[in-house]
C-alpha atoms as a PDB file:
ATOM      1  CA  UNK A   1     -96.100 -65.557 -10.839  1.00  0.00           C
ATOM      2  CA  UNK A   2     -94.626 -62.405 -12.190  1.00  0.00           C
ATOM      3  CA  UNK A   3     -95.036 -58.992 -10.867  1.00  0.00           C
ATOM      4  CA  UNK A   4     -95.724 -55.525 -12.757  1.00  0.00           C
ATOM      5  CA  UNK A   5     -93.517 -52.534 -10.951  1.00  0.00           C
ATOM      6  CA  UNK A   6     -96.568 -50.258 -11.059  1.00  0.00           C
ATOM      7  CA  UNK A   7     -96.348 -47.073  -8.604  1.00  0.00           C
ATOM      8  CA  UNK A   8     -99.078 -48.966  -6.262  1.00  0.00           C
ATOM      9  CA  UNK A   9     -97.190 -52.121  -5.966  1.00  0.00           C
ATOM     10  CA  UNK A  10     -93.734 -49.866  -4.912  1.00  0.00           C
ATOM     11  CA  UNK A  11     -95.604 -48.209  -2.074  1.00  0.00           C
ATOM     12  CA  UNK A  12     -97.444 -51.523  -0.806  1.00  0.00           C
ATOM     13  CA  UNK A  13     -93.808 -52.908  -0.688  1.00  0.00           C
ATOM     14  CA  UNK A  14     -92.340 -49.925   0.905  1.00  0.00           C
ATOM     15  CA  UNK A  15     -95.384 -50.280   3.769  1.00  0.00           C
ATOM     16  CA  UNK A  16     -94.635 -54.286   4.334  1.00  0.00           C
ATOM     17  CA  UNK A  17     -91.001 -53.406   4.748  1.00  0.00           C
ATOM     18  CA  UNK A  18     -90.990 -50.773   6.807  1.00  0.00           C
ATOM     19  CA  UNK A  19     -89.857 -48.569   4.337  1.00  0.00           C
ATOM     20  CA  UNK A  20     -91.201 -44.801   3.418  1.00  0.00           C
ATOM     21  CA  UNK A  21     -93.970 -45.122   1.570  1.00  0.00           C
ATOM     22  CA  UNK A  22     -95.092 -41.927   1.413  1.00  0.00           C
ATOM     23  CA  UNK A  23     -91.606 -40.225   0.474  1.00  0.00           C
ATOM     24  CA  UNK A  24     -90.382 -42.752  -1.820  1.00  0.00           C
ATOM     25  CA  UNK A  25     -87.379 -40.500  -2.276  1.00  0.00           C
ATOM     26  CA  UNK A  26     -86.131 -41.608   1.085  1.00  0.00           C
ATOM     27  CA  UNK A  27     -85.512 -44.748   0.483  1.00  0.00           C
ATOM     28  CA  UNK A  28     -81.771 -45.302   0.254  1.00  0.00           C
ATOM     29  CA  UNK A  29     -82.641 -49.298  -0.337  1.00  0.00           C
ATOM     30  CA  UNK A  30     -84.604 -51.416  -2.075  1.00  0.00           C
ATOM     31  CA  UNK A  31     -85.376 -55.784  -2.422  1.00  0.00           C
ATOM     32  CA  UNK A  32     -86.883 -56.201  -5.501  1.00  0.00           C
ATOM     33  CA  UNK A  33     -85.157 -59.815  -6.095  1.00  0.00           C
ATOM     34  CA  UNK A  34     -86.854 -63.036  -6.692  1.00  0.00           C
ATOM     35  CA  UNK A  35     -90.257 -61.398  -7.830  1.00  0.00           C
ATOM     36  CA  UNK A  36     -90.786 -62.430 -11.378  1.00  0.00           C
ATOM     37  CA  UNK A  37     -90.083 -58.979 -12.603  1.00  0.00           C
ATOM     38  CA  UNK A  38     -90.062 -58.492 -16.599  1.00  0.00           C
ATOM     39  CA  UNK A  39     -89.545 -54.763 -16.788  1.00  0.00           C
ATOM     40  CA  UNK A  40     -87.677 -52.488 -14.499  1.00  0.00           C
ATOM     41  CA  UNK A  41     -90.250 -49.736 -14.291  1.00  0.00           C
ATOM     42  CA  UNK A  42     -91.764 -46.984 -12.089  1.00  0.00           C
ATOM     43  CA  UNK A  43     -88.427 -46.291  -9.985  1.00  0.00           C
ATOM     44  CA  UNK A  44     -88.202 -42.186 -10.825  1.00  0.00           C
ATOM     45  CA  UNK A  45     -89.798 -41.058  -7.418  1.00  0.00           C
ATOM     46  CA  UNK A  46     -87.024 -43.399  -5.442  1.00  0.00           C
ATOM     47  CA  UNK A  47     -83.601 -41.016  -6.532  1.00  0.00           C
ATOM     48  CA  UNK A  48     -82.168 -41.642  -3.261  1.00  0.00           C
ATOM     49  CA  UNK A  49     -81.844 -45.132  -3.517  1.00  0.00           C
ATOM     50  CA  UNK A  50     -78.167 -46.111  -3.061  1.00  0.00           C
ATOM     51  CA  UNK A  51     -78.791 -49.949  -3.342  1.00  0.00           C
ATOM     52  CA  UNK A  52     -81.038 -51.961  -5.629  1.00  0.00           C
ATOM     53  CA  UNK A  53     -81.924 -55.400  -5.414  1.00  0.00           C
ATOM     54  CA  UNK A  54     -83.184 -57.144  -8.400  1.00  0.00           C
ATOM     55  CA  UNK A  55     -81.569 -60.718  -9.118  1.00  0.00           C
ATOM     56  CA  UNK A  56     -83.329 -63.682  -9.985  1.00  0.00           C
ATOM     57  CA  UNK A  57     -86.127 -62.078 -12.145  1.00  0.00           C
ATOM     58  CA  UNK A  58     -86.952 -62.230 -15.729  1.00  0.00           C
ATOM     59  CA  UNK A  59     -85.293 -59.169 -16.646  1.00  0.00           C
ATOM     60  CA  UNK A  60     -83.963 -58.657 -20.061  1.00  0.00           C
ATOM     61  CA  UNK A  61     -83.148 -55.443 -20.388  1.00  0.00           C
ATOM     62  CA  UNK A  62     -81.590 -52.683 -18.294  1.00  0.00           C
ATOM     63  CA  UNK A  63     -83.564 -49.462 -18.228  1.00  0.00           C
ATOM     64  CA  UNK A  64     -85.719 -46.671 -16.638  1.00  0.00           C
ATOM     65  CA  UNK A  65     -82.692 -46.154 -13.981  1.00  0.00           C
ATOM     66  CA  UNK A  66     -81.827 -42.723 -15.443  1.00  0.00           C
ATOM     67  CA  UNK A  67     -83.171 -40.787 -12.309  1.00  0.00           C
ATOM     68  CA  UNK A  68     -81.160 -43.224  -9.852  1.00  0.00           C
ATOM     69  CA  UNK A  69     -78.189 -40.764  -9.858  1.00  0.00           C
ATOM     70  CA  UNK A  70     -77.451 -41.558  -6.238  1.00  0.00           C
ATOM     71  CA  UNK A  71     -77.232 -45.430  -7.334  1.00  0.00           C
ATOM     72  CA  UNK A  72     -74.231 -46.923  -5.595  1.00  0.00           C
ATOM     73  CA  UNK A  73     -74.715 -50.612  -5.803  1.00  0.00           C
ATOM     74  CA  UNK A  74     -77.123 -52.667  -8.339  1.00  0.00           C
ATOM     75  CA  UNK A  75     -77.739 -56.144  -8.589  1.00  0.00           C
ATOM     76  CA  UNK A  76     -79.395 -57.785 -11.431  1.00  0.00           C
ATOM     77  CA  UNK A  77     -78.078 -61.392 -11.422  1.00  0.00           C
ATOM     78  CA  UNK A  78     -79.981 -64.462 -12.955  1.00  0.00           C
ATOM     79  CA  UNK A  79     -81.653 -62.588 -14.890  1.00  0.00           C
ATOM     80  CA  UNK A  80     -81.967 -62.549 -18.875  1.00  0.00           C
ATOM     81  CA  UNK A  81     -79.655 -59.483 -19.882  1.00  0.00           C
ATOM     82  CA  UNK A  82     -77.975 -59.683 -23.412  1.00  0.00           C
ATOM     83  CA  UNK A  83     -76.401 -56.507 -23.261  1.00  0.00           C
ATOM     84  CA  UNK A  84     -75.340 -53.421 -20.804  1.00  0.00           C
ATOM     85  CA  UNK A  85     -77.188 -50.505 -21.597  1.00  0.00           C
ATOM     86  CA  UNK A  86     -79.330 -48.040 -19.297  1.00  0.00           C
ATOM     87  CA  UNK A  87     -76.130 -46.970 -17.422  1.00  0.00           C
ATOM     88  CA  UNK A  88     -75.223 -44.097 -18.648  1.00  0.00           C
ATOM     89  CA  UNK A  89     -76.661 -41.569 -15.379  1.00  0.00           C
ATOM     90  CA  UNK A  90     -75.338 -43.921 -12.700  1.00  0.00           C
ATOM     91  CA  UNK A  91     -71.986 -42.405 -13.253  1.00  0.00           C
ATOM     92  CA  UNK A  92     -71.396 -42.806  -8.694  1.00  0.00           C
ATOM     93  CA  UNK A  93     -72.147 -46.782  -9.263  1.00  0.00           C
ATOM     94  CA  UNK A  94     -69.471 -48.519  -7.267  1.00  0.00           C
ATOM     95  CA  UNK A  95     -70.626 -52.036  -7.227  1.00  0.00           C
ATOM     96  CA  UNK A  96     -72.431 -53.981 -10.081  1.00  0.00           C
ATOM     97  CA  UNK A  97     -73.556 -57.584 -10.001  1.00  0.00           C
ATOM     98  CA  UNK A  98     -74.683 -58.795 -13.515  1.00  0.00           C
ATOM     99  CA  UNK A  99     -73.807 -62.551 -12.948  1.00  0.00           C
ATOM    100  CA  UNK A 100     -75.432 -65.598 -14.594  1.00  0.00           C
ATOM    101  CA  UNK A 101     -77.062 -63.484 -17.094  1.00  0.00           C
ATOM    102  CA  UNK A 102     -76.250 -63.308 -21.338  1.00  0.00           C
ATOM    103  CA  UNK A 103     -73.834 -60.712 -21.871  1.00  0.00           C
ATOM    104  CA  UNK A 104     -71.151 -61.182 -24.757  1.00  0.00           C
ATOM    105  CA  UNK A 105     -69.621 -57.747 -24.957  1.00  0.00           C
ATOM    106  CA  UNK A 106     -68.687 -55.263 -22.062  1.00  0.00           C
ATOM    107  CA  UNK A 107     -69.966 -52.156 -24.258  1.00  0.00           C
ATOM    108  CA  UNK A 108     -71.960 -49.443 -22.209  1.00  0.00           C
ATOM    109  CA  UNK A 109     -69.767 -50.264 -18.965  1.00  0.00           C
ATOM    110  CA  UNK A 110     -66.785 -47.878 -19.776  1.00  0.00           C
ATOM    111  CA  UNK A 111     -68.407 -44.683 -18.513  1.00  0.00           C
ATOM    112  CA  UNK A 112     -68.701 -46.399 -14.819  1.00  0.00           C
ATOM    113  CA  UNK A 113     -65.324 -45.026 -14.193  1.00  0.00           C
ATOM    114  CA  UNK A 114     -65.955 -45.091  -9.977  1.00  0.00           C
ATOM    115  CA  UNK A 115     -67.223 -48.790 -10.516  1.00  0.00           C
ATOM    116  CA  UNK A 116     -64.821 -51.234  -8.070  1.00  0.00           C
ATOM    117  CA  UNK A 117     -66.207 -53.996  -8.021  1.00  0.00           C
ATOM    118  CA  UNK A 118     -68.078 -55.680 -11.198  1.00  0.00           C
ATOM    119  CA  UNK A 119     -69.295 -59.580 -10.870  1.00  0.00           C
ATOM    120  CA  UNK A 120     -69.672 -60.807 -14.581  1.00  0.00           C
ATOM    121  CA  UNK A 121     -69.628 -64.640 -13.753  1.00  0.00           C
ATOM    122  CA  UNK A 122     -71.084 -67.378 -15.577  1.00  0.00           C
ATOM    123  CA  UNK A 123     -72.003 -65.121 -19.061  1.00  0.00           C
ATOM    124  CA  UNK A 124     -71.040 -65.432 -22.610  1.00  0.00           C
ATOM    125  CA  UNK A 125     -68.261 -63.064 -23.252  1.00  0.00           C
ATOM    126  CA  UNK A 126     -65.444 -64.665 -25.756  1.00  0.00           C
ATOM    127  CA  UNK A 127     -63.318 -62.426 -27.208  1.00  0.00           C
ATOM    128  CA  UNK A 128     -60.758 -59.562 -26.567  1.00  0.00           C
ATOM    129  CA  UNK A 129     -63.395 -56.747 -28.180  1.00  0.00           C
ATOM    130  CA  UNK A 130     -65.605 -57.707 -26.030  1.00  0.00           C
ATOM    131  CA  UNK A 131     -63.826 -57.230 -23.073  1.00  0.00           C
ATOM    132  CA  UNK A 132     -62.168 -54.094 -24.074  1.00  0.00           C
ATOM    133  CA  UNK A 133     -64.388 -51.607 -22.414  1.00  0.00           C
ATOM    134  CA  UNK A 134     -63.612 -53.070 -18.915  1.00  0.00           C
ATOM    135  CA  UNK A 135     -59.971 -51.031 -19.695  1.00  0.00           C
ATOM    136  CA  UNK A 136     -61.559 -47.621 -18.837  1.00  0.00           C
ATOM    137  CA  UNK A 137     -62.651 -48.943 -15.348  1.00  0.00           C
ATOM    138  CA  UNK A 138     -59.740 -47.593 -13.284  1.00  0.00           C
ATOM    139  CA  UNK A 139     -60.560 -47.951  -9.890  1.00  0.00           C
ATOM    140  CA  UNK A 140     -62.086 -51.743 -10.370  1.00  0.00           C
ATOM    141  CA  UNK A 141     -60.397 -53.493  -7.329  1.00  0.00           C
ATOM    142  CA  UNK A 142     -62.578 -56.981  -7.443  1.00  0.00           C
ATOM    143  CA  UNK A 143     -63.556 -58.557 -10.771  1.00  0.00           C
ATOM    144  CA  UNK A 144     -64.729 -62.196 -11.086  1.00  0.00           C
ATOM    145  CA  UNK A 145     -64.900 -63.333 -14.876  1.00  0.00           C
ATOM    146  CA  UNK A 146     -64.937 -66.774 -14.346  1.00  0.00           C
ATOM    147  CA  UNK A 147     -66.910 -69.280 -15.874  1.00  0.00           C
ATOM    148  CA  UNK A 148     -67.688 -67.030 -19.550  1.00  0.00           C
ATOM    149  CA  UNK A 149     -66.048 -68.719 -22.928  1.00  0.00           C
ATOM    150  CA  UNK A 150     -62.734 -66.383 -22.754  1.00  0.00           C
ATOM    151  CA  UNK A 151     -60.795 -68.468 -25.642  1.00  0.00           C
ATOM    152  CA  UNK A 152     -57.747 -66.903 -25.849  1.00  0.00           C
ATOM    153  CA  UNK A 153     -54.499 -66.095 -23.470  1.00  0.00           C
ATOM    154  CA  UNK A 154     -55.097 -62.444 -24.931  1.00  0.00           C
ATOM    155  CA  UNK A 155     -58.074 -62.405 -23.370  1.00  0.00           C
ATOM    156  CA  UNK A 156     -56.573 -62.998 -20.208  1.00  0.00           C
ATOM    157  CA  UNK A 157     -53.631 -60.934 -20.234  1.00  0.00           C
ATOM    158  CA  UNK A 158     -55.789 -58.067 -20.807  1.00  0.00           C
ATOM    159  CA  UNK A 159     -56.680 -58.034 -17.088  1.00  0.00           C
ATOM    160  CA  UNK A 160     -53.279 -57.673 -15.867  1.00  0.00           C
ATOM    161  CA  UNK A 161     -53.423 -54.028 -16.861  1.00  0.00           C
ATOM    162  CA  UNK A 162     -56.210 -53.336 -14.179  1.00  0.00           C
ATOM    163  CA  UNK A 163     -55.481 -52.564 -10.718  1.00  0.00           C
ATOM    164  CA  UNK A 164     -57.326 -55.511  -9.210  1.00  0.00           C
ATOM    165  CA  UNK A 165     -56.675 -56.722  -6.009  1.00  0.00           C
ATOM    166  CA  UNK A 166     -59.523 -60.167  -6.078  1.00  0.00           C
ATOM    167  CA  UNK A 167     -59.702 -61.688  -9.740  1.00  0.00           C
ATOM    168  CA  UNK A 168     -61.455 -65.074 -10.518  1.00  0.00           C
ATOM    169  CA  UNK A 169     -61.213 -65.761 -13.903  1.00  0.00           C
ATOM    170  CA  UNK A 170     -61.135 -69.591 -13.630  1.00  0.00           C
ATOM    171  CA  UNK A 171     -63.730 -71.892 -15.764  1.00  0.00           C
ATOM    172  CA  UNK A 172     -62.281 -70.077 -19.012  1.00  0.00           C
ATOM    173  CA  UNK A 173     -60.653 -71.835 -21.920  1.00  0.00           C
ATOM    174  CA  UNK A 174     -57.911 -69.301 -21.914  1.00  0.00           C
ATOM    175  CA  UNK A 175     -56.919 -69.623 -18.414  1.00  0.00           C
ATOM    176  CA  UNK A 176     -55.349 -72.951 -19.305  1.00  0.00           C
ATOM    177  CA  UNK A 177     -53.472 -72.448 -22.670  1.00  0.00           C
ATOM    178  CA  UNK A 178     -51.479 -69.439 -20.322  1.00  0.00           C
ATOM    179  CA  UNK A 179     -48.660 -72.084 -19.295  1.00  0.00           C
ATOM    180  CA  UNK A 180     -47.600 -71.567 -15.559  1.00  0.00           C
ATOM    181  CA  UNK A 181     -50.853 -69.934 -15.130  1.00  0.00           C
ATOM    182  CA  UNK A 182     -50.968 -68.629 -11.505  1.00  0.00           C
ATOM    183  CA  UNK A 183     -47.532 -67.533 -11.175  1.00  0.00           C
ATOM    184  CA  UNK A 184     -47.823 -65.981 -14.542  1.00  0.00           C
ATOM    185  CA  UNK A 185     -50.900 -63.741 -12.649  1.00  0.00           C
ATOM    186  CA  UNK A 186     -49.075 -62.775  -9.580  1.00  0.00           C
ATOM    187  CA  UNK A 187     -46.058 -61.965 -11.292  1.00  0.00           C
ATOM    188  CA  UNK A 188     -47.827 -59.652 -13.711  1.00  0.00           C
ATOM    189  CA  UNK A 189     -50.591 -58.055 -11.030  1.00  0.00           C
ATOM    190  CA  UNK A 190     -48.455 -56.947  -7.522  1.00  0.00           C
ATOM    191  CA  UNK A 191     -51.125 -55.860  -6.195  1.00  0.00           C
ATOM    192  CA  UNK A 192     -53.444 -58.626  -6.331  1.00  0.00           C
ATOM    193  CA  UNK A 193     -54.180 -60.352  -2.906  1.00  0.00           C
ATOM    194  CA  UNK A 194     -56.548 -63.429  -4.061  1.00  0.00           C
ATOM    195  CA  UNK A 195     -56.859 -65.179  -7.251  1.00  0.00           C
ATOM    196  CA  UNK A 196     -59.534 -67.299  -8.361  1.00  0.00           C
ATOM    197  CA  UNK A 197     -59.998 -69.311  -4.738  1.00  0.00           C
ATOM    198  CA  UNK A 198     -56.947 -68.249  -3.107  1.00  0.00           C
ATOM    199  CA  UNK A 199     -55.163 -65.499  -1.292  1.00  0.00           C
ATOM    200  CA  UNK A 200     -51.546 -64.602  -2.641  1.00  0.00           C
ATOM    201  CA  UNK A 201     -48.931 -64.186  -0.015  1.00  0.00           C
ATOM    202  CA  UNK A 202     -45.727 -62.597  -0.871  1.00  0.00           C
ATOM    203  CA  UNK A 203     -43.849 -65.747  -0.381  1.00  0.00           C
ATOM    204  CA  UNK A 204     -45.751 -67.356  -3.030  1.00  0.00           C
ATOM    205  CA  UNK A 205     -45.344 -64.000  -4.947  1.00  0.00           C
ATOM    206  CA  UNK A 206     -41.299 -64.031  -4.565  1.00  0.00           C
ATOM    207  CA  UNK A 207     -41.301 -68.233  -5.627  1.00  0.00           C
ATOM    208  CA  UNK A 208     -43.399 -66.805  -8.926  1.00  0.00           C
ATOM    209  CA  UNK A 209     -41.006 -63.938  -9.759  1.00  0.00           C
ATOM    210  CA  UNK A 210     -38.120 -66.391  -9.014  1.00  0.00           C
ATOM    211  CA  UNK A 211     -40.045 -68.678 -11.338  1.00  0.00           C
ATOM    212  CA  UNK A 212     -40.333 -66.877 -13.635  1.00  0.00           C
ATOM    213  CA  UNK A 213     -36.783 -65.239 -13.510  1.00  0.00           C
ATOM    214  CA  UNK A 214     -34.890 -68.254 -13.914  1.00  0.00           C
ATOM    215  CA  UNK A 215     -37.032 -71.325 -13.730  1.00  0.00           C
ATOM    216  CA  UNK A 216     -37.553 -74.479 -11.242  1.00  0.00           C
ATOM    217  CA  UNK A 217     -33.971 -73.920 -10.173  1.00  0.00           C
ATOM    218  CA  UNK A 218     -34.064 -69.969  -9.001  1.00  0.00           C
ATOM    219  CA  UNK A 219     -37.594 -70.870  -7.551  1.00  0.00           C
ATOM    220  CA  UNK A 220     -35.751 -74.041  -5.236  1.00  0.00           C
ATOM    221  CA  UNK A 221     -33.405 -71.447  -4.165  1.00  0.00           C
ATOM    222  CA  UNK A 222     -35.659 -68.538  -3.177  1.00  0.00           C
ATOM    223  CA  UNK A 223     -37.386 -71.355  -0.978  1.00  0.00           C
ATOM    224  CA  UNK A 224     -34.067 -72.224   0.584  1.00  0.00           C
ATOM    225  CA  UNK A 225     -33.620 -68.028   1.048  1.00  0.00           C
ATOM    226  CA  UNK A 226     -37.388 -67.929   2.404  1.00  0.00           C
ATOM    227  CA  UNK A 227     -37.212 -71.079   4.722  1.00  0.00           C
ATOM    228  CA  UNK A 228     -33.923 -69.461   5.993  1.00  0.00           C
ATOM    229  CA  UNK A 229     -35.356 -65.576   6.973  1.00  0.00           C
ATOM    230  CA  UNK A 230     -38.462 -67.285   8.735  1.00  0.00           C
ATOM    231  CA  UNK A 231     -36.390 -69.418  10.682  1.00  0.00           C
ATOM    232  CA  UNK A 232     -33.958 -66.295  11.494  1.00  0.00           C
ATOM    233  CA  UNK A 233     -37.275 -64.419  12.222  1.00  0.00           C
ATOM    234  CA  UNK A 234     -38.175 -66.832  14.794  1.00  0.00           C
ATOM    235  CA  UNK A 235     -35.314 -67.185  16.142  1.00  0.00           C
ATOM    236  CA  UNK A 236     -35.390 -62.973  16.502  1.00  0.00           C
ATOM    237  CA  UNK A 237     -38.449 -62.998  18.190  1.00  0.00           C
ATOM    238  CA  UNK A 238     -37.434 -66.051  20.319  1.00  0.00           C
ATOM    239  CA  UNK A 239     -34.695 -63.664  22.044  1.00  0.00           C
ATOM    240  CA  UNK A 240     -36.522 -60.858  22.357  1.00  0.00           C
ATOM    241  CA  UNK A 241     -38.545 -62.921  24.703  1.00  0.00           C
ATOM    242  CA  UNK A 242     -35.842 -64.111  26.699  1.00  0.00           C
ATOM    243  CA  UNK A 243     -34.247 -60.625  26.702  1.00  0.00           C
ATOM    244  CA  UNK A 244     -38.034 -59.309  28.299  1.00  0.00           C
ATOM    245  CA  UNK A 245     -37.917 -62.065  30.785  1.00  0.00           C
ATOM    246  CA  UNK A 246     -34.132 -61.745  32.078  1.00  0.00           C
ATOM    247  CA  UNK A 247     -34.869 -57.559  32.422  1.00  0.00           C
ATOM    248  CA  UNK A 248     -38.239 -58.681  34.590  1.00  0.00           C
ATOM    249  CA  UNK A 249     -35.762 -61.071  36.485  1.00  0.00           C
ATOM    250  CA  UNK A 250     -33.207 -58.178  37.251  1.00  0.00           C
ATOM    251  CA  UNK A 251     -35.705 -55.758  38.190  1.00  0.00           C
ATOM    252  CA  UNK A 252     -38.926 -57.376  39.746  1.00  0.00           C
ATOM    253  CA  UNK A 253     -41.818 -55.217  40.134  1.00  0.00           C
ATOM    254  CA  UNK A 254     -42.596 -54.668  44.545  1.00  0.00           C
ATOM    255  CA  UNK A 255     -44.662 -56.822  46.269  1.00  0.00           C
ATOM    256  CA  UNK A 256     -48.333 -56.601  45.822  1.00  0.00           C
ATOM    257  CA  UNK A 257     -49.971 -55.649  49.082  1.00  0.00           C
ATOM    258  CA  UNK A 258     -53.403 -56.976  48.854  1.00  0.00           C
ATOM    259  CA  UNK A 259     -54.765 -54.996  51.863  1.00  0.00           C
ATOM    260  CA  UNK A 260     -53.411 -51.730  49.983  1.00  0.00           C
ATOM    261  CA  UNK A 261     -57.266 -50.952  48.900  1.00  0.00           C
ATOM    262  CA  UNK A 262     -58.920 -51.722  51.642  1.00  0.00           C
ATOM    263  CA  UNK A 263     -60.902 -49.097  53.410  1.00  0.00           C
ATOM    264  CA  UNK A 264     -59.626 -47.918  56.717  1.00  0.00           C
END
């Protein structure tokens, strides 16, 4: 059964949530998901909402949000969006979910330049123009990608110029014509903490760059080097202990007087 966003139905919500009905401008959320929503409608009285709930609708096209100014996270996964438009006033957006929708170009997202993290998984975008705009995002710290129809390694390699620290980007045809995928990744983005559905240590970061230095050989002998500083790390911390407990030994604390507290 789908739902109309009239004015009425906003405030009836706001009631059955607990919300402020009568000062819809109060409001700093709101859960419109899973409602059978066509049209995003009748929102201009709510401009202090910070967060907006709206996946799993029927939603095919992003608009009447240009009073949202105060918008700081929207979600509008599985839906049926085809492009990125309606944006353009949420310029404080920090987090946007547009997963599982149709989107085959990026265009409209480049003026979201606070935006950190963006969730574009499971969509249609292919090709290096349509990925371009994501290059003006320059505070985006968590992107997942994964599962679109990214072709080629281009595609790919674009993201290393983006100061991510979480990418997933597996599920794409590109990710596996890049040969030596992985360490390729963490040797081009230092930053980057997790990759697809694992975190990145700086061990395996200094076996990539080794890697990639000077191939399987260099990377056997930074695991030798490796193996050798955690064992001399151990054996650091090992003697530190016995140092604490031979100082304890040569000056004991006094006796504990049990009685010491009791009242006289």
């Amino acid at each position: 059964m789908s739902v109309q966003l009239t004015p009425a139905y906003l405030k009836k919500l706001c009631r059955e949530l607990k919300l402020y009905s009568s000062c819809p401008e109060l409001n700093d959320i709101l859960h419109l998901q899973c409602k059978g929503i066509a049209k995003i409608e009748s929102l201009d009285e709510y401009t202090g909402l910070k967060t907006l709930y709206l996946e799993q609708n029927a939603i095919m096209v992003i608009e009447n949000l240009d009073k949202l100014v105060n918008m700081r996270c929207l979600y509008l996964g599985r839906n049926i969006i085809h492009s990125i438009t309606g944006l353009e006033n949420l310029v404080l957006l920090e987090t946007l979910d547009l997963s599982e929708n149709c989107i085959s170009s990026l265009k409209g997202i480049e003026h979201l330049v606070l935006l950190r993290s963006l969730t574009l998984y499971r969509n249609r975008i292919e090709t290096v123009e349509d990925l371009e705009p994501i290059k003006a995002l320059v505070n985006l710290q968590s992107l997942d990608i994964s599962q679109n129809k990214l072709e080629e390694p281009e595609t790919i390699q674009l993201l290393t110029g983006l100061p991510l620290l979480y990418l997933k980007a597996m599920g794409n045809p590109g990710v596996s014509k890049i040969r030596h995928y992985r360490k390729y990744m963490l040797v081009s983005m230092p930053n980057l903490n997790y990759l697809d559905e694992s975190p990145c240590f700086p061990s395996e970061r200094r076996l990539a760059e080794a890697f990639m230095e000077g191939g399987v050989e260099a990377e056997r002998q930074m695991r030798v080097t490796i193996k050798e500083e955690e064992a001399a790390k151990a054996e650091r911390h090992r003697q530190a202990f016995d140092d604490m407990i031979a100082r304890a030994r040569l000056n004991p604390p006094p006796p504990h007087d049990p009685r010491q507290f009791i009242a006289r």
